[in-house]
Protein backbone atom coordinates (compact mmCIF):
# COMPACT_ATOMS: atom_id res chain seq x y z
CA UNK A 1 91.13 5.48 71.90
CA UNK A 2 88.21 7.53 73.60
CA UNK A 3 85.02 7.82 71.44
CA UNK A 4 83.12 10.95 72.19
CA UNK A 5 79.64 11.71 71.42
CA UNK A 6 79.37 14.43 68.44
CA UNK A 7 78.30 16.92 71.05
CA UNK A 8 80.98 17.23 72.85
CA UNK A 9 83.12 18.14 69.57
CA UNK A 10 82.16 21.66 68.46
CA UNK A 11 82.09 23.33 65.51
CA UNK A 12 85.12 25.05 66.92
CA UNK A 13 87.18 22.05 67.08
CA UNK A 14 86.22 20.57 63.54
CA UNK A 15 86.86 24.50 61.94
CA UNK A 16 90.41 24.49 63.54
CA UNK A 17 91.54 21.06 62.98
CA UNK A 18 90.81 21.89 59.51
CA UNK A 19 92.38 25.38 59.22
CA UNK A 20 95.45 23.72 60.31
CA UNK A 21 95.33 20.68 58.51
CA UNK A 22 93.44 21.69 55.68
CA UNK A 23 92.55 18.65 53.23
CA UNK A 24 91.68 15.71 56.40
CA UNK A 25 88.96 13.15 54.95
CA UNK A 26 86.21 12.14 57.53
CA UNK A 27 87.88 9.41 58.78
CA UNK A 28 90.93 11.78 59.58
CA UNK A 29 89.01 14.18 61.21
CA UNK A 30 87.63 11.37 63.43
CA UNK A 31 90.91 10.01 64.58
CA UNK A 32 92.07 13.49 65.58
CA UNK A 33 89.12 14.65 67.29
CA UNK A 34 89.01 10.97 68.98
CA UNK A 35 85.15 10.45 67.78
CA UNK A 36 83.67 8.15 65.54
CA UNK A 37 83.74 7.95 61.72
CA UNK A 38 79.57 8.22 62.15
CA UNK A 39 80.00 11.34 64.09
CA UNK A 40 83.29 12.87 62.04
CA UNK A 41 80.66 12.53 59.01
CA UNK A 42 77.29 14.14 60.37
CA UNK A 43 79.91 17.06 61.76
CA UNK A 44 81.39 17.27 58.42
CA UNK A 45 77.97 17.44 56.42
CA UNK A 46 76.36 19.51 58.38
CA UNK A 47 79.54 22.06 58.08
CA UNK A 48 79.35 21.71 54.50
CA UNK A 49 75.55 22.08 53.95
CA UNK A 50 76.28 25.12 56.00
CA UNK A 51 78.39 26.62 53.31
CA UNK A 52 81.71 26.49 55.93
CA UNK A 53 83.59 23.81 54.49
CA UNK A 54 83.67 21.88 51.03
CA UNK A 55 84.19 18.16 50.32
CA UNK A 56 86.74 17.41 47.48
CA UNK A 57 87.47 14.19 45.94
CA UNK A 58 90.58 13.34 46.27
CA UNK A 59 92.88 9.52 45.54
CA UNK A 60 88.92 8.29 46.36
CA UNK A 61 87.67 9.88 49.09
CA UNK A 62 86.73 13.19 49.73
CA UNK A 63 88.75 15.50 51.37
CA UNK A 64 87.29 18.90 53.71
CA UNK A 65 88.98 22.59 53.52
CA UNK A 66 87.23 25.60 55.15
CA UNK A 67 85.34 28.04 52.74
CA UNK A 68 86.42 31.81 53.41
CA UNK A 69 83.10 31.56 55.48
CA UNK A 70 84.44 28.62 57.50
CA UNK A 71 87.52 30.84 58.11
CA UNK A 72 85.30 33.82 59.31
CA UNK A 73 83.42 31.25 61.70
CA UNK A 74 86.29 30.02 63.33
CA UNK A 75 87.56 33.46 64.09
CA UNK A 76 84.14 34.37 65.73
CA UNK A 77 83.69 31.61 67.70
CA UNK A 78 87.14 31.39 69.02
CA UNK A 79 86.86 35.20 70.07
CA UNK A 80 83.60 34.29 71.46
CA UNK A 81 84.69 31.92 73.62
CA UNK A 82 87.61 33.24 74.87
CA UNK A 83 85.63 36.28 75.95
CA UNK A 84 83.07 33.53 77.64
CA UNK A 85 85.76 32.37 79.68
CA UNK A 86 87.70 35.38 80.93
């Protein structure tokens, strides 16, 4: 598996992984997005503290879903980078 710095995962990719497959924990989230579980969690808190996602508990560990801001995000961003590369 390919390990990728945390900057070379966006926001974007975290906010649509998640609208997808709402309810990943961090360790999901870093298997998916091929990064480590130290990066998965910064990304994730920072999201959170951000007021775009929130951390559930769930069967002992916590769980991420987008907020309706989250949702809102991911629609900007994607529109914003599509227009960036047209």
């Amino acid at each position: 598996m390919n390990v990728f710095h945390a900057s070379t995962v966006t926001k974007l990719d975290v906010l649509g992984l998640l609208a997808s497959l709402p309810g990943l924990s961090a360790a999901e989230v870093a298997d998916r997005l091929s990064i480590s579980p130290e990066a998965s969690s910064m990304l994730l808190l920072r999201l959170t503290r951000a007021g775009l996602l929130v951390r559930e508990p769930e069967h002992g560990v916590f769980v991420y879903t987008l907020t309706p801001k989250g949702h809102a995000r991911r629609t900007y961003l994607a529109h914003r980078t599509k227009a960036h590369t047209e």
